[in-house]
N, C-alpha and C. Protein backbone atom coordinates (compact mmCIF):
# COMPACT_ATOMS: atom_id res chain seq x y z
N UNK A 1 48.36 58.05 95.92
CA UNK A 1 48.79 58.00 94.54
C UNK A 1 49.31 56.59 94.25
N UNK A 2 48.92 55.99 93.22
CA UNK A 2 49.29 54.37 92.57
C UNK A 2 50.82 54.55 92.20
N UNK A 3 51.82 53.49 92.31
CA UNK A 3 53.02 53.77 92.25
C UNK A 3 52.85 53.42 90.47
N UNK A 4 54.37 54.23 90.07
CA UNK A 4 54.57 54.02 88.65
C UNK A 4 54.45 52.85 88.34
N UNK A 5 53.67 53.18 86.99
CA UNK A 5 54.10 51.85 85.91
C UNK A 5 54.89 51.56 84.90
N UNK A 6 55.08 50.79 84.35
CA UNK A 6 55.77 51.00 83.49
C UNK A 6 57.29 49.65 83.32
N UNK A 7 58.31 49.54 82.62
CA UNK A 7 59.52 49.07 82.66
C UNK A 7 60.66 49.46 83.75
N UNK A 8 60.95 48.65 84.52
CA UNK A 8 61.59 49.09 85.57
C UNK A 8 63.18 49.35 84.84
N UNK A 9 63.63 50.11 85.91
CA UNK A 9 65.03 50.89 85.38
C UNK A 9 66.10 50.21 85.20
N UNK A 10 67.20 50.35 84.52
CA UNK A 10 68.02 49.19 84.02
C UNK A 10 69.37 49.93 84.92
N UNK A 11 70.26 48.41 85.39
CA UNK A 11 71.62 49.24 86.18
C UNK A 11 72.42 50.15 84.92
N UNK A 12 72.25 49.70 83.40
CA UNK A 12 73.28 50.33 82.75
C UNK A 12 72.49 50.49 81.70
N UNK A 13 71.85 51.84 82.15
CA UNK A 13 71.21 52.38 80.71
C UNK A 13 71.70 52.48 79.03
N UNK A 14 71.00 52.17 78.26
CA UNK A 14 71.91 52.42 76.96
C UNK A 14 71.18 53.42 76.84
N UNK A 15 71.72 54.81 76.52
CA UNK A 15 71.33 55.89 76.12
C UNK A 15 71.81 56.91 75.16
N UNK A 16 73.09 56.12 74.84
CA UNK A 16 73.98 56.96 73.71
C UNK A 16 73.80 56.33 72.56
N UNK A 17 73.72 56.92 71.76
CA UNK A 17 73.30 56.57 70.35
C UNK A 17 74.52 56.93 69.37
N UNK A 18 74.84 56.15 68.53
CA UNK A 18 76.36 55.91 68.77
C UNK A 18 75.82 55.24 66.36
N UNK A 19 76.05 56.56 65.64
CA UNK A 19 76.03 56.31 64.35
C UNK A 19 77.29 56.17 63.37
N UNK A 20 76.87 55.29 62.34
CA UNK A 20 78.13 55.21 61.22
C UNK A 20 77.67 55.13 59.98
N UNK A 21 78.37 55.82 58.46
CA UNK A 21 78.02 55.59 57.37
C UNK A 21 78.80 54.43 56.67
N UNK A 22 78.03 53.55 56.40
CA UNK A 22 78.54 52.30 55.19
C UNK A 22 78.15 52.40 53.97
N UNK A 23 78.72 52.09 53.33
CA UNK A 23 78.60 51.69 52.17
C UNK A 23 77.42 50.31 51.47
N UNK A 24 76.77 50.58 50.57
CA UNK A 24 75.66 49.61 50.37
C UNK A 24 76.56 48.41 50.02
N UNK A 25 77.57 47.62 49.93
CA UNK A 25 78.17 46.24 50.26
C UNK A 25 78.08 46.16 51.63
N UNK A 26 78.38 46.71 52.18
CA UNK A 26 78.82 46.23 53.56
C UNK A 26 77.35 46.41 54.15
N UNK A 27 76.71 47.40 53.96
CA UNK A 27 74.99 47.20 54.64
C UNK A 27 74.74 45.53 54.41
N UNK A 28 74.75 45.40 53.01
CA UNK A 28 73.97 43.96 52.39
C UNK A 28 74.91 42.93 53.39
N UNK A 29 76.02 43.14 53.51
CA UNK A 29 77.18 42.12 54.19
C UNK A 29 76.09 42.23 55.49
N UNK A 30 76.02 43.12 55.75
CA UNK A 30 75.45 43.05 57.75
C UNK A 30 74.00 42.95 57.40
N UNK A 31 73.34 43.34 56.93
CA UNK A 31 72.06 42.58 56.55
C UNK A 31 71.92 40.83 56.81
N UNK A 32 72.94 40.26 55.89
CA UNK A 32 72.66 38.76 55.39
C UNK A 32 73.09 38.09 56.48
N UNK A 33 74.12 38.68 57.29
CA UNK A 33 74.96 37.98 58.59
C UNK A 33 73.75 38.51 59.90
N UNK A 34 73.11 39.24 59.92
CA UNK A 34 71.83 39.37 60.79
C UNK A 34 70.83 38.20 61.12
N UNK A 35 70.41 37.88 59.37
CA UNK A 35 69.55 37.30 58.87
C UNK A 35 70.09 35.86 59.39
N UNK A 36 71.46 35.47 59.05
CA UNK A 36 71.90 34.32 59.25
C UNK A 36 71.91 33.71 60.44
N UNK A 37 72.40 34.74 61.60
CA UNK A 37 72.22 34.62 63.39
C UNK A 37 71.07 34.94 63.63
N UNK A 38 70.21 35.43 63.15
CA UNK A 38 68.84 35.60 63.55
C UNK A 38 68.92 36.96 64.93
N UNK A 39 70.07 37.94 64.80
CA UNK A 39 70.19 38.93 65.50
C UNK A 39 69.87 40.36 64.96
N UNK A 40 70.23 41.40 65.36
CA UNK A 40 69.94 42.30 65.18
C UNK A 40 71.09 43.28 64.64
N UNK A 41 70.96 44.20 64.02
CA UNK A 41 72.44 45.23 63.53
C UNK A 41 72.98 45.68 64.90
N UNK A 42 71.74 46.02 65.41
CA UNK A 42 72.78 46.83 67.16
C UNK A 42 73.72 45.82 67.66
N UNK A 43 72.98 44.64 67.87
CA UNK A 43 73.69 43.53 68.79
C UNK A 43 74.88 43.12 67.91
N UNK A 44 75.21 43.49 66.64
CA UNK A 44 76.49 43.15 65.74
C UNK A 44 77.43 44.29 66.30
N UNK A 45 76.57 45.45 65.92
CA UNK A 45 77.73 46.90 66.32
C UNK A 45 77.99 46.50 67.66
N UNK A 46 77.37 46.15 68.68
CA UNK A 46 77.82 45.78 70.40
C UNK A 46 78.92 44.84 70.48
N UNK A 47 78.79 43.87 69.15
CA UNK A 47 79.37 42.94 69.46
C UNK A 47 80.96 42.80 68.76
N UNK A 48 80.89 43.80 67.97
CA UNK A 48 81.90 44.33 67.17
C UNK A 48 82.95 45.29 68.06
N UNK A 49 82.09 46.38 68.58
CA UNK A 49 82.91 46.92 69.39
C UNK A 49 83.34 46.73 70.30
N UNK A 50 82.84 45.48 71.15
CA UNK A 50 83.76 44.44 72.17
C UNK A 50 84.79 43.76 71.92
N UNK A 51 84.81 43.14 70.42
CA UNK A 51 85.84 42.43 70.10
C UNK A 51 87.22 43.40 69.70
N UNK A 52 86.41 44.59 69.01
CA UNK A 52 87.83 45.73 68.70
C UNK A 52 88.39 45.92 69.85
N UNK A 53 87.70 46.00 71.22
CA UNK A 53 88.01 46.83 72.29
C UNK A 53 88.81 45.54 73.69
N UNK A 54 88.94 44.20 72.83
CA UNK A 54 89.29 42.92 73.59
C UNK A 54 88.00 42.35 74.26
N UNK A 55 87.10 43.04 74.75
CA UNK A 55 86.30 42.95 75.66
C UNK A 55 85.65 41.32 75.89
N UNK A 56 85.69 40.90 74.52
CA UNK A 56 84.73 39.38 73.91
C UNK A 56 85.52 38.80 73.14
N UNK A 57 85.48 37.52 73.19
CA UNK A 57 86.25 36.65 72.54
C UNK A 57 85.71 36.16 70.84
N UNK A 58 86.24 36.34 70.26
CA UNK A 58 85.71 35.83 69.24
C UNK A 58 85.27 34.51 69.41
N UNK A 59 84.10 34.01 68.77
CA UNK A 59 83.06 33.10 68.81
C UNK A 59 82.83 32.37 67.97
């Protein structure tokens, strides 16, 4: 049998899916600040909840 293919396994799976309701200002706010870093909404919420949590230094 050929061994799997595929994406090999990560040490720290992200697997929780982790939702919030905003308000259409604050969407457009995280929209334009996306657009501006050229990142993504997840990598804001990741990066948000490190800074609430001390984890990351503000930047």
């Amino acid at each position: 049998m050929s061994p799997r293919t595929g994406r090999p396994k990560s040490e720290k799976p992200l697997n929780v899916e982790v939702k919030a309701r905003i308000d259409t200002e604050l969407n457009k706010q995280l929209e334009d600040y996306c657009l501006q870093k050229k990142t993504t909404r997840t990598e804001v919420v990741r990066k948000g909840i490190k800074l609430v949590l001390g984890l990351e230094e503000n930047k």
